[in-house]
N, C-alpha and C. Protein backbone atom coordinates (compact mmCIF):
# COMPACT_ATOMS: atom_id res chain seq x y z
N UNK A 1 0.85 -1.18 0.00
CA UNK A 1 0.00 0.00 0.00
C UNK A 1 0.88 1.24 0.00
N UNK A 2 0.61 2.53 -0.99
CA UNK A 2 1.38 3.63 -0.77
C UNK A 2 0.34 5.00 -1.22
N UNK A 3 0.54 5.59 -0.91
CA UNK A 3 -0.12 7.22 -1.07
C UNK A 3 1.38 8.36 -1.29
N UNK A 4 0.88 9.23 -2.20
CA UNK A 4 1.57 10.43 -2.12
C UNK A 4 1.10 11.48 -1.55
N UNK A 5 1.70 11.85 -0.60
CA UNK A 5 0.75 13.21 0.43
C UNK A 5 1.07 14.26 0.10
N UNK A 6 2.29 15.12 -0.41
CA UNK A 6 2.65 16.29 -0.73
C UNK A 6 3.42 16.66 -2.37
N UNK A 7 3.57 17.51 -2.61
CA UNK A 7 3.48 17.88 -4.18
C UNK A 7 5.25 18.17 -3.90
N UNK A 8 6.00 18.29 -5.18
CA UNK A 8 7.26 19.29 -5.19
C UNK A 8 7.56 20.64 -5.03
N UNK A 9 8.58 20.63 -4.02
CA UNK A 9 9.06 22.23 -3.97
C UNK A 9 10.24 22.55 -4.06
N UNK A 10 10.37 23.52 -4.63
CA UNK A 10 11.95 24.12 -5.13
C UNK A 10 13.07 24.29 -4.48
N UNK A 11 13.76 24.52 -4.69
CA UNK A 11 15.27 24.79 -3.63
C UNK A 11 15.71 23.76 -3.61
N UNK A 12 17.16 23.47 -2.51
CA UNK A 12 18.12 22.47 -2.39
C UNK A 12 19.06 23.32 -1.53
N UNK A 13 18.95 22.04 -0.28
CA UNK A 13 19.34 22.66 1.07
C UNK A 13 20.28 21.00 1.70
N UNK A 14 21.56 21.09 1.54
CA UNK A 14 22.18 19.89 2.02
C UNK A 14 22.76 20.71 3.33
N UNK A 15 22.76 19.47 4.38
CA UNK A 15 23.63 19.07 5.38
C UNK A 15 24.97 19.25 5.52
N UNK A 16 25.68 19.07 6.77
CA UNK A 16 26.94 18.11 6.77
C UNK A 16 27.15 16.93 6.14
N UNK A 17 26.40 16.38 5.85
CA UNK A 17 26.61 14.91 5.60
C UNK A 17 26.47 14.77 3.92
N UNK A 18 26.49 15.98 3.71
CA UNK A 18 26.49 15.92 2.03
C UNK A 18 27.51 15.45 1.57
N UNK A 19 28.87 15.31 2.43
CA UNK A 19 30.17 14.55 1.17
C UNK A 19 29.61 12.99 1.46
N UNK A 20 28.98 12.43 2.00
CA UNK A 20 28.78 11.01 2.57
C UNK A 20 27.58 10.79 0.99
N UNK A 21 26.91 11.49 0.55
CA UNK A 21 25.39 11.25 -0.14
C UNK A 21 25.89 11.64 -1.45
N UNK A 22 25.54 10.77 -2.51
CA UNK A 22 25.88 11.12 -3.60
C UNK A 22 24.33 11.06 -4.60
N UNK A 23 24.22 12.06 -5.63
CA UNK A 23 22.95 12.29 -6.06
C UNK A 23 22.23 11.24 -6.40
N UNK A 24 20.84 11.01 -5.90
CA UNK A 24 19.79 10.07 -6.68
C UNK A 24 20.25 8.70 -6.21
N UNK A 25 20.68 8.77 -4.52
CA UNK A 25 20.99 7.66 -3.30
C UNK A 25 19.66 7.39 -2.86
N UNK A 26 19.21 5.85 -2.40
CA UNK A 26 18.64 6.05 -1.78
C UNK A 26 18.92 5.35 -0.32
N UNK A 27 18.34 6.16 0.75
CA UNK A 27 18.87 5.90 2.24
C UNK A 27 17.72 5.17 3.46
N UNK A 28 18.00 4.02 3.59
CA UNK A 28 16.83 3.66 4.29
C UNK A 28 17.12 3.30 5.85
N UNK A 29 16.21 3.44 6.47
CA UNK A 29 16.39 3.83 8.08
C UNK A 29 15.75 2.82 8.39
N UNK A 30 15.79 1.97 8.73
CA UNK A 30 15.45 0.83 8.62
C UNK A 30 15.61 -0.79 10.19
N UNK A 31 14.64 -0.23 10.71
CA UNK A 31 13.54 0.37 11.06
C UNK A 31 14.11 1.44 12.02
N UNK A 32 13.30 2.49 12.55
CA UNK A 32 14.11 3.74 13.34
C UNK A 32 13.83 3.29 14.33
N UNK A 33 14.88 3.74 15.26
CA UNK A 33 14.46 3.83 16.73
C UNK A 33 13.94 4.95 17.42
N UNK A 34 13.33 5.73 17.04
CA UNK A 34 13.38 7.40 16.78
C UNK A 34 12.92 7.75 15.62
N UNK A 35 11.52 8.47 15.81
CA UNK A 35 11.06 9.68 14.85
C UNK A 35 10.13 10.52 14.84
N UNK A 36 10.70 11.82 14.36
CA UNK A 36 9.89 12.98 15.09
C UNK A 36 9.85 13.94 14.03
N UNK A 37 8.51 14.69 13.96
CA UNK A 37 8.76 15.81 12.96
C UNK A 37 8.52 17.40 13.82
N UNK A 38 9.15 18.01 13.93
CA UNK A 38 9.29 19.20 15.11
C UNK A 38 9.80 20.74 14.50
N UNK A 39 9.36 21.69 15.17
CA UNK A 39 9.93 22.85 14.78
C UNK A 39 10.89 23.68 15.94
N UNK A 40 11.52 24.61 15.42
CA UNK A 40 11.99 25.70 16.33
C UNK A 40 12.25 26.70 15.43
N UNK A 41 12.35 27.15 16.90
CA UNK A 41 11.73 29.16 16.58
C UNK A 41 10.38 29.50 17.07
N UNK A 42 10.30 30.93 17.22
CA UNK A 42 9.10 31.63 17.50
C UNK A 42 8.11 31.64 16.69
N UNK A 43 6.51 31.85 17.31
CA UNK A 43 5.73 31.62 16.13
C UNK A 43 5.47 32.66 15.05
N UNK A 44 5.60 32.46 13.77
CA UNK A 44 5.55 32.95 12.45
C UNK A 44 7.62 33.06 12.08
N UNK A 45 8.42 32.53 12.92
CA UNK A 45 9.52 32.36 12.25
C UNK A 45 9.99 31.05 12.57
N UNK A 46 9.31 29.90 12.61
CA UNK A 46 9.23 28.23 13.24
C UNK A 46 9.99 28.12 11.87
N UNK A 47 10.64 27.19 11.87
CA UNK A 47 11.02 26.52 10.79
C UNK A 47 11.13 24.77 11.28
N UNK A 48 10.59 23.99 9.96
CA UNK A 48 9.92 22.84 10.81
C UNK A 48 11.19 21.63 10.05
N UNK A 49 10.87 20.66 10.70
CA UNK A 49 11.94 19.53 10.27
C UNK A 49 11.72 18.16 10.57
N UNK A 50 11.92 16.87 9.80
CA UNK A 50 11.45 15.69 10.26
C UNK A 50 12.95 14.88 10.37
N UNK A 51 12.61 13.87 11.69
CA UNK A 51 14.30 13.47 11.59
C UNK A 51 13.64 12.32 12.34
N UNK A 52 14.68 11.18 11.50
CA UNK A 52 14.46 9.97 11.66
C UNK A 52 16.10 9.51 12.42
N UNK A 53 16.28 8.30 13.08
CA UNK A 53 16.96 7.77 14.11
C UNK A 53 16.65 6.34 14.17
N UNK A 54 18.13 5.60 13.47
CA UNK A 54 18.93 4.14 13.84
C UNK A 54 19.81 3.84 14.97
N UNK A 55 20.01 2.98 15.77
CA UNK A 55 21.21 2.85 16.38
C UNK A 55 22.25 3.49 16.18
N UNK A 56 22.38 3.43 14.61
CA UNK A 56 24.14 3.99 14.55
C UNK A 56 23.49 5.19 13.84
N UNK A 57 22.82 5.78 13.10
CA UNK A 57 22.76 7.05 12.33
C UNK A 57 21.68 7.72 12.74
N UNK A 58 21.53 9.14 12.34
CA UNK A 58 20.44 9.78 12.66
C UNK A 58 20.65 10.86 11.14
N UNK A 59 19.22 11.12 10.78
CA UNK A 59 18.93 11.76 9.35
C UNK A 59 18.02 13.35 9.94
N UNK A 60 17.84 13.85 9.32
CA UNK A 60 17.45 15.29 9.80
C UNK A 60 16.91 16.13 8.43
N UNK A 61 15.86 16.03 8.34
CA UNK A 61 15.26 16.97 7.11
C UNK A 61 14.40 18.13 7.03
N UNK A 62 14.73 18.93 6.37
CA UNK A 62 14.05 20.07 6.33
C UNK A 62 12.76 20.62 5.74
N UNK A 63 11.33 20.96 5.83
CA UNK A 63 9.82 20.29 5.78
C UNK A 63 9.41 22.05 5.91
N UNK A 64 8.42 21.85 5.35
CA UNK A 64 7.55 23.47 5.07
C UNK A 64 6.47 22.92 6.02
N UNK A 65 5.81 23.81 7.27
CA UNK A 65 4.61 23.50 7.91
C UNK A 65 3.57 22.98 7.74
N UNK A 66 2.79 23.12 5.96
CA UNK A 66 2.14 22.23 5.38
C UNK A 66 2.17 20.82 5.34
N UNK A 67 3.70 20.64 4.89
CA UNK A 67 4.05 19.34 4.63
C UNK A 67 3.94 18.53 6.26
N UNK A 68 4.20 19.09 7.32
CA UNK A 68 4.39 18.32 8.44
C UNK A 68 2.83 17.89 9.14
N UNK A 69 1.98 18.87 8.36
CA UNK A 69 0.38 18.80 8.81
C UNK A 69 -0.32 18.23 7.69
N UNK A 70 0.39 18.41 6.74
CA UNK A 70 -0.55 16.97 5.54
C UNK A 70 0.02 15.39 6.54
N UNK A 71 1.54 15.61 6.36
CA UNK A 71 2.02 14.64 7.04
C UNK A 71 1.08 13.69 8.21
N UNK A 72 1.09 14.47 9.44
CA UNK A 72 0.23 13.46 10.08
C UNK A 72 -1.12 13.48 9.53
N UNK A 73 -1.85 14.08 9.00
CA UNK A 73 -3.06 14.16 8.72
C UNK A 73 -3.11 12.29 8.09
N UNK A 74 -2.49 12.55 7.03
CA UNK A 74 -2.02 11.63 5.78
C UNK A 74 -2.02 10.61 7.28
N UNK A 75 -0.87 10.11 7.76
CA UNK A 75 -0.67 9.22 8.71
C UNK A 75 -1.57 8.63 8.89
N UNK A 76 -2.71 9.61 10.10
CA UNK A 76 -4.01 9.41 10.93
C UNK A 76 -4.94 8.28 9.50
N UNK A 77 -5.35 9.00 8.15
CA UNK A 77 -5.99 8.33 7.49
C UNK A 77 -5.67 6.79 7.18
N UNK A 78 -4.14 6.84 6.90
CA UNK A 78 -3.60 6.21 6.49
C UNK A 78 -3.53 4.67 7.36
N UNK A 79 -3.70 5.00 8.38
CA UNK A 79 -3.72 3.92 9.66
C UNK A 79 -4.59 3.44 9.84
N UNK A 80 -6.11 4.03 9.33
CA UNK A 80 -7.28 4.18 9.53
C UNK A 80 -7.75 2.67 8.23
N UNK A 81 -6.88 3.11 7.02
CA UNK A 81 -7.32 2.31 5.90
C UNK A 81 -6.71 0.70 5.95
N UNK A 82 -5.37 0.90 6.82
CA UNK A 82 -4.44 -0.25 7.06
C UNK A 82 -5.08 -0.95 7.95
N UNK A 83 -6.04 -0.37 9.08
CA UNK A 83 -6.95 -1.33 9.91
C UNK A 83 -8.16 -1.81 9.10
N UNK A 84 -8.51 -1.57 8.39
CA UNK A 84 -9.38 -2.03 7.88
C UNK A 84 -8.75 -2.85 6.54
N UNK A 85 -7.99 -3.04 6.20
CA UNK A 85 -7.33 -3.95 5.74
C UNK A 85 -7.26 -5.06 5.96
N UNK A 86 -6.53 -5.02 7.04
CA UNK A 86 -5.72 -5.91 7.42
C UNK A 86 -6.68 -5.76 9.25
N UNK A 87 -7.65 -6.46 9.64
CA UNK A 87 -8.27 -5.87 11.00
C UNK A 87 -7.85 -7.00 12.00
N UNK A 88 -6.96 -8.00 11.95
CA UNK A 88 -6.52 -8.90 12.83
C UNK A 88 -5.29 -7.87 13.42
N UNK A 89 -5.30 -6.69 12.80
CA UNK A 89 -3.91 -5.82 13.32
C UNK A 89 -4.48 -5.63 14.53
N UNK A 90 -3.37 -4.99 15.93
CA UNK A 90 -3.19 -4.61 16.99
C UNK A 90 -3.83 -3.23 16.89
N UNK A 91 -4.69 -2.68 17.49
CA UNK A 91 -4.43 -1.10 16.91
C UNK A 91 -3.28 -0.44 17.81
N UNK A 92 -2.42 0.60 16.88
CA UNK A 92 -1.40 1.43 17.34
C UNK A 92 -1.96 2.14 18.55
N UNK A 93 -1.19 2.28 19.41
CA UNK A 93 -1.35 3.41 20.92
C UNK A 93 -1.17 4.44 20.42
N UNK A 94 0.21 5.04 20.26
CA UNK A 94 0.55 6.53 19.44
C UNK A 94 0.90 7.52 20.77
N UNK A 95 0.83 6.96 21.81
CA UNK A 95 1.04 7.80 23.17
C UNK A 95 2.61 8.11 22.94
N UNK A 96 2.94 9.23 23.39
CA UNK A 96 4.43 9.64 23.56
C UNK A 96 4.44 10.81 24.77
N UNK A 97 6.09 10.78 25.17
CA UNK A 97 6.16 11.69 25.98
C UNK A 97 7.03 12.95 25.44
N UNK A 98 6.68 14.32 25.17
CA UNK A 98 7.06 15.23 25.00
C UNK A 98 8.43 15.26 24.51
N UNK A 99 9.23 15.34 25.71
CA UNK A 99 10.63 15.07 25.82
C UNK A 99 10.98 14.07 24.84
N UNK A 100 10.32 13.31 24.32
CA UNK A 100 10.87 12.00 23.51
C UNK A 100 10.72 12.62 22.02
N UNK A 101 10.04 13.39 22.17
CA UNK A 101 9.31 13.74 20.33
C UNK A 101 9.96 15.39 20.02
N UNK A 102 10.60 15.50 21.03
CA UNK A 102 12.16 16.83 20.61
C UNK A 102 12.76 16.56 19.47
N UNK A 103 13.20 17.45 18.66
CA UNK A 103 14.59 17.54 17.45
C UNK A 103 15.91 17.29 18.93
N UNK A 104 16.81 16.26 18.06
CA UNK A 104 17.82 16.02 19.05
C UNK A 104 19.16 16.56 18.29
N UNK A 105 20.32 17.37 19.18
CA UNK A 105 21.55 17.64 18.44
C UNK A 105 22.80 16.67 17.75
N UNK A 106 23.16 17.16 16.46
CA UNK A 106 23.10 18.37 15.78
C UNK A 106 22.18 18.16 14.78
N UNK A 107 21.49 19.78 14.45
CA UNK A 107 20.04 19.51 13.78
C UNK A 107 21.05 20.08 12.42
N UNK A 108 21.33 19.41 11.73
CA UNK A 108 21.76 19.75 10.38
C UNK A 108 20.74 18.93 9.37
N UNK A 109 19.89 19.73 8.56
CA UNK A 109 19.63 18.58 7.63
C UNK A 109 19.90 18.58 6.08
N UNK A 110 20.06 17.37 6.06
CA UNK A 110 20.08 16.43 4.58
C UNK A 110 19.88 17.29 3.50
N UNK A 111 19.09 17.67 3.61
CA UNK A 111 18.36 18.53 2.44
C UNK A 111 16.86 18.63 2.75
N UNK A 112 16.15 19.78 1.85
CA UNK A 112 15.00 19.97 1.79
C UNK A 112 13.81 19.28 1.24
N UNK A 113 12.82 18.93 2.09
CA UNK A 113 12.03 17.99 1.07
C UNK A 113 11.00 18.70 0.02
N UNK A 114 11.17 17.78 -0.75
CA UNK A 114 10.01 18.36 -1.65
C UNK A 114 8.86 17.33 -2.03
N UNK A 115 8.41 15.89 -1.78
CA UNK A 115 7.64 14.84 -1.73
C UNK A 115 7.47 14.63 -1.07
N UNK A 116 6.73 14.29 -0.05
CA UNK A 116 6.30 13.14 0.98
C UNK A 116 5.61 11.96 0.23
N UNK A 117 5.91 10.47 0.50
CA UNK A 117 5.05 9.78 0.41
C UNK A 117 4.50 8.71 1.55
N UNK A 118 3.89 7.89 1.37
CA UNK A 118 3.93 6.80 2.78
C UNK A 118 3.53 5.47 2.44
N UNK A 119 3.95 4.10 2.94
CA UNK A 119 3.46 3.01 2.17
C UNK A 119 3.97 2.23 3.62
N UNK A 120 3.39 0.64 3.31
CA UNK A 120 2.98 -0.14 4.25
C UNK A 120 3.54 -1.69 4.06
N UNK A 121 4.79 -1.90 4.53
CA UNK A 121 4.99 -2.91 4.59
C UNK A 121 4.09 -4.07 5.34
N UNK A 122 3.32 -5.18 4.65
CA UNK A 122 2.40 -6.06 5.86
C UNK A 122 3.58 -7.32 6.08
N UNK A 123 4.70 -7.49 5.77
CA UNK A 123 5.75 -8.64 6.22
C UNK A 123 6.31 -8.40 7.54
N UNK A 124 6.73 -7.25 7.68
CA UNK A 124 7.32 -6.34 8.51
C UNK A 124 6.46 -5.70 9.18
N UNK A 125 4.97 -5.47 9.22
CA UNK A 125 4.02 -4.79 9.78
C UNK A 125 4.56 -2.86 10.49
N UNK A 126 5.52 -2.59 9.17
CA UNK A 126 6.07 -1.31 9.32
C UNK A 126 5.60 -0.58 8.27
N UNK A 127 5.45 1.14 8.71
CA UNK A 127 4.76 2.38 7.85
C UNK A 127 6.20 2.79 7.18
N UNK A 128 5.98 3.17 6.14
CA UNK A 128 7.42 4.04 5.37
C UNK A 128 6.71 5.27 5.02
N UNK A 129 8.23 6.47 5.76
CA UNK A 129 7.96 8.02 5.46
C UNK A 129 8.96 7.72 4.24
N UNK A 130 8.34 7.95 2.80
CA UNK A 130 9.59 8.27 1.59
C UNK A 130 9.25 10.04 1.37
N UNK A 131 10.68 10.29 1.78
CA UNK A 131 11.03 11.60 1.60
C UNK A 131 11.70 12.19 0.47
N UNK A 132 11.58 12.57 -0.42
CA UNK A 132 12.60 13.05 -1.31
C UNK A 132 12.83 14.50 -1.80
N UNK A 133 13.91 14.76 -2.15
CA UNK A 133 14.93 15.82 -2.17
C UNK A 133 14.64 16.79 -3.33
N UNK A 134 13.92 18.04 -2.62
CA UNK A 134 13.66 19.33 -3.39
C UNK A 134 14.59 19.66 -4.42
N UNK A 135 14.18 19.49 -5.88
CA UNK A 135 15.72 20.31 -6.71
C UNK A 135 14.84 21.50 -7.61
N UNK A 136 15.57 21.56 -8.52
CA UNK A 136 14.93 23.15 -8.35
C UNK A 136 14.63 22.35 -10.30
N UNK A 137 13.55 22.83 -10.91
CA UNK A 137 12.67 22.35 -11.65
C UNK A 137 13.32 22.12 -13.30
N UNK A 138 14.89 22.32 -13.21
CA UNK A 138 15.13 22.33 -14.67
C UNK A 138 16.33 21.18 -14.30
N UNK A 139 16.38 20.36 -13.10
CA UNK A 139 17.31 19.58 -12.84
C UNK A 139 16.40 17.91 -13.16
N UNK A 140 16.83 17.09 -13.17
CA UNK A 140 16.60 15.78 -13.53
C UNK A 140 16.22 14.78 -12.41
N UNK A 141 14.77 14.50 -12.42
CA UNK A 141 13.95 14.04 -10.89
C UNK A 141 14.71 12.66 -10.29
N UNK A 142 15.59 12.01 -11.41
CA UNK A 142 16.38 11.18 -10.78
C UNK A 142 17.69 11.15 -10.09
N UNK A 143 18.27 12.64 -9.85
CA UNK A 143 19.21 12.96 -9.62
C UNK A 143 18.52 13.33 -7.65
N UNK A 144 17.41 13.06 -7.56
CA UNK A 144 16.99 13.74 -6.26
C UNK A 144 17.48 12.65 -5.27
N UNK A 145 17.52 12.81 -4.18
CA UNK A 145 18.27 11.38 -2.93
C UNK A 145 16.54 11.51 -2.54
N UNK A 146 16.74 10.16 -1.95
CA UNK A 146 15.59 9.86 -1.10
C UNK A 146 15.52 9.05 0.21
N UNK A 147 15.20 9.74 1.28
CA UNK A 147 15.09 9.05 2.08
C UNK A 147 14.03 8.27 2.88
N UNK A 148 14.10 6.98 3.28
CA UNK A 148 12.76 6.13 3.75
C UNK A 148 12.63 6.28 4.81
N UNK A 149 11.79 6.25 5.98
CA UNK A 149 12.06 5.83 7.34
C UNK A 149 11.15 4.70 7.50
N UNK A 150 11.51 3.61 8.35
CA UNK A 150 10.50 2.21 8.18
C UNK A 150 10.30 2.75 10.10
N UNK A 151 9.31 2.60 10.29
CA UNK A 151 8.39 2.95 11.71
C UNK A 151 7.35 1.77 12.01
N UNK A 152 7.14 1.46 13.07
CA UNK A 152 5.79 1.06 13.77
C UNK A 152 4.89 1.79 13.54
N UNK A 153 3.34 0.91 13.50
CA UNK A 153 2.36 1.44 13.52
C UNK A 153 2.36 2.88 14.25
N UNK A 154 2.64 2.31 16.27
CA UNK A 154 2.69 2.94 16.87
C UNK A 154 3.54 4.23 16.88
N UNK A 155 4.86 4.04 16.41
CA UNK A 155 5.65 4.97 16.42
C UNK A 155 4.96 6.30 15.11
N UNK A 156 4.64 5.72 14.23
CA UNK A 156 4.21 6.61 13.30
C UNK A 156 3.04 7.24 13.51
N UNK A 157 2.04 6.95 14.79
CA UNK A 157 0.78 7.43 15.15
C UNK A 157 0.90 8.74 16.36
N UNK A 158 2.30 8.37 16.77
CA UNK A 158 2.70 9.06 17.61
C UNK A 158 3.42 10.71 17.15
N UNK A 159 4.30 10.36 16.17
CA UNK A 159 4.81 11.29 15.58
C UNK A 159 3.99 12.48 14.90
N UNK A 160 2.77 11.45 14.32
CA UNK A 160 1.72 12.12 13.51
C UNK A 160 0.63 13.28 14.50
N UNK A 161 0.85 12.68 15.85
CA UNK A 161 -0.35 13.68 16.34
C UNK A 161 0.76 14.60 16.86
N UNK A 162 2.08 14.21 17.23
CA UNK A 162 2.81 15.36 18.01
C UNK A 162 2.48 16.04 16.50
N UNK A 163 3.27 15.74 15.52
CA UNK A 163 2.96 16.84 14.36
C UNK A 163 2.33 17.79 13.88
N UNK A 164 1.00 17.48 14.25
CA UNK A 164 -0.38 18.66 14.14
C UNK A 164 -0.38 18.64 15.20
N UNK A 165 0.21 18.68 16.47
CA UNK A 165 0.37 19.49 17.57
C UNK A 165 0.83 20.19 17.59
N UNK A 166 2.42 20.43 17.21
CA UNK A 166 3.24 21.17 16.91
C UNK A 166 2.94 22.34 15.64
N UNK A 167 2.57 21.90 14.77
CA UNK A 167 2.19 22.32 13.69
C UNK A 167 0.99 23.53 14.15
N UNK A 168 -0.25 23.03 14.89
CA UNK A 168 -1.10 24.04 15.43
C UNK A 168 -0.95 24.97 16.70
N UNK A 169 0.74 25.43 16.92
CA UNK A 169 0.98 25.82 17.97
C UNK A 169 1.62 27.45 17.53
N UNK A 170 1.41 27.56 16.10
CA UNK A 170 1.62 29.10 15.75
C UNK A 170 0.99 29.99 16.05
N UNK A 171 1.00 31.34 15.51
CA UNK A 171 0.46 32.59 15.76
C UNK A 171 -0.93 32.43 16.33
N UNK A 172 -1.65 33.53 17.04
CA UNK A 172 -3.05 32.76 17.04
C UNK A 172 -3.80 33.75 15.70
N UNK A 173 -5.16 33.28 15.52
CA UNK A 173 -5.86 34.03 14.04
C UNK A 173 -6.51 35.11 14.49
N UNK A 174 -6.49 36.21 13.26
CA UNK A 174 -7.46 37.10 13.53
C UNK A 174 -8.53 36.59 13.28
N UNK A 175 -9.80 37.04 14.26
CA UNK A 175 -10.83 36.58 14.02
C UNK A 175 -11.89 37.10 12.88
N UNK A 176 -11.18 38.61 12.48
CA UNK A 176 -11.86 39.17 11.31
C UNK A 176 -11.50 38.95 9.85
N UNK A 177 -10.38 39.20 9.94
CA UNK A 177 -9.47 38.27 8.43
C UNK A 177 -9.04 37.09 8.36
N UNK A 178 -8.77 36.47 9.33
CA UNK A 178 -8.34 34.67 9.62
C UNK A 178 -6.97 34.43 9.06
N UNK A 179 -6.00 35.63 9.03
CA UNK A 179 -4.64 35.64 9.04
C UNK A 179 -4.25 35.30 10.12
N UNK A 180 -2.74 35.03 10.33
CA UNK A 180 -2.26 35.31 11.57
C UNK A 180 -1.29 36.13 11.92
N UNK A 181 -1.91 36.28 13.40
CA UNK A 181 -1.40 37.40 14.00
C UNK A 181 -0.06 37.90 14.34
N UNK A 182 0.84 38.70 14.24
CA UNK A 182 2.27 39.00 14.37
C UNK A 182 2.29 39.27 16.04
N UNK A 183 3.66 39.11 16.90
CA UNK A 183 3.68 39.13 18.40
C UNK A 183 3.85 40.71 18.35
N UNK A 184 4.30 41.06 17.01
CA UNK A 184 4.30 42.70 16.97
C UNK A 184 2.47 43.48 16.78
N UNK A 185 1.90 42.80 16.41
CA UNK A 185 0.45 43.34 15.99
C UNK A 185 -0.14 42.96 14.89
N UNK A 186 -1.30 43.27 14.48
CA UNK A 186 -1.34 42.61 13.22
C UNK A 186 -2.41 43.90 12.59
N UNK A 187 -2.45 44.19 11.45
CA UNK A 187 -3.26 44.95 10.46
C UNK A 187 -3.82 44.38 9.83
N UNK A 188 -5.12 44.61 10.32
CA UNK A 188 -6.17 43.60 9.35
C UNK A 188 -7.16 44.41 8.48
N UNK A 189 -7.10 43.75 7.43
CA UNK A 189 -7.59 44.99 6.39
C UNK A 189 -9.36 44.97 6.16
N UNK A 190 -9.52 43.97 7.42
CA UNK A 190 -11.15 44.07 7.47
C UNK A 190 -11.67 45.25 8.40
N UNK A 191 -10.30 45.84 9.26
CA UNK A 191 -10.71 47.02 9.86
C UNK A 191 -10.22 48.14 9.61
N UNK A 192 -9.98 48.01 8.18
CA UNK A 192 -9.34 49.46 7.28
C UNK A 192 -7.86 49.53 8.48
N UNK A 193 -7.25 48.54 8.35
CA UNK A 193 -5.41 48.25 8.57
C UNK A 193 -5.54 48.74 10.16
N UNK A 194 -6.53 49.39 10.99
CA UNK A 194 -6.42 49.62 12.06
C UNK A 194 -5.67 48.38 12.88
N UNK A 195 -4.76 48.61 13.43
CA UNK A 195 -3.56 47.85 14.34
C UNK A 195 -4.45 47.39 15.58
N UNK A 196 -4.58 46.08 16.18
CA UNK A 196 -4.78 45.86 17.21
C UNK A 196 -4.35 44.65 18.26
C-alpha cells in the first residue's frame, strides 16, 4: 500500500553529511528507533523539520509546515485504511512523551524535502515516510536522494499527532481576516489596517 501526500518544492538545502550522499541515493532507516517531525523558533519564524533515528545514524530533514500537517493528517488516514485492511492488526497506541518527540543535536539537515510519500509494509508490519529531495525544476527528478524511514504502527501514530500538535501551535488568528497574528500586531484589512 502507498499514497503520495505532498506535491514538489523548489530549492536544495544539504547538510553536513552531504560529502557522505551522492545524487539520486537512496537511504533507508530501517527500522528507526526514533522519529519525530518538530519545529523551532518563535511563532511565524518556526522553521519545521522531520528526523528519523537508527542505532548507529540519525537523518534530519528540512519540511515546510504544510508538509508536516498533511504529514500526520495523511498518517491518521492512512492507519485508519491499514486497519481495515488488514483488521486482525493490533491497533497502534501513538502515546508519547514530550521530551521524547524533541529535534535532538546536531540539527543539520540532509536537504530539503520536496515529496512526501507513505506506504505499508504487511511482512514487517512497518509504515514508510519516503522523503525526497527538493531540486529546483530544470534539474533531472532522478538525480533527487531519497530518504525512507520504516516505523511502527505505533511509532508513526505518535509522531503524527505530536505533528499537528506542533504544527497548530503558531500565531493565534485574527478573528476578522483569519490571518495570523504577528507578536508585533497585526493589520487587518477588514478594519481598514487599524492595528490591534
Amino acid at each position: 500500500m502507498a499514497r503520495v501526500l505532498a506535491g514538489r518544492q523548489r530549492g536544495r538545502s544539504r547538510g553536513a553529511e552531504d560529502s557522505e550522499i551522492t545524487m539520486g541515493q537512496v537511504i533507508d532507516l530501517n527500522p528507526v528507533t526514533r522519529i519525530t517531525a518538530d519545529a523551532i523558533g518563535k511563532p511565524g519564524q518556526r522553521v519545521f523539520y522531520l528526523q528519523g533515528q537508527t542505532q548507529s545514524r540519525m537523518i534530519t530533514l528540512l519540511c515546510e509546515k504544510q508538509q508536516v500537517q498533511s504529514l500526520g493528517v495523511g498518517i491518521e488516514n492512512f492507519l485508519q485504511e491499514i486497519q481495515k485492511k488488514y483488521p486482525h492488526l493490533l491497533t497502534p497506541s501513538g502515546s508519547y512523551f514530550e521530551s521524547d518527540m524533541e529535534l535532538q543535536e546536531p540539527i543539520e539537515p540532509l536537504f530539503r524535502v520536496g515529496q512526501l510519500a507513505l506506504g505499508y509494509d504487511e511482512e514487517t508490519d512497518r509504515m514508510i515516510i519516503v522523503a525526497q529531495e527538493a531540486l529546483p525544476e530544470e534539474a533531472n527528478p532522478d538525480d533527487a536522494t531519497v530518504v525512507r524511514f520504516w516505523a511502527s504502527r505505533s511509532q508513526m501514530l505518535a509522531m503524527a499527532q505530536w505533528g499537528i500538535n506542533i504544527s497548530q501551535r503558531g500565531r493565534p488568528i485574527c478573528g476578522n481576516c483569519l490571518q495570523p497574528i504577528d507578536p508585533e500586531g497585526h493589520f487587518c484589512p477588514r478594519r481598514n489596517g487599524h492595528k490591534y
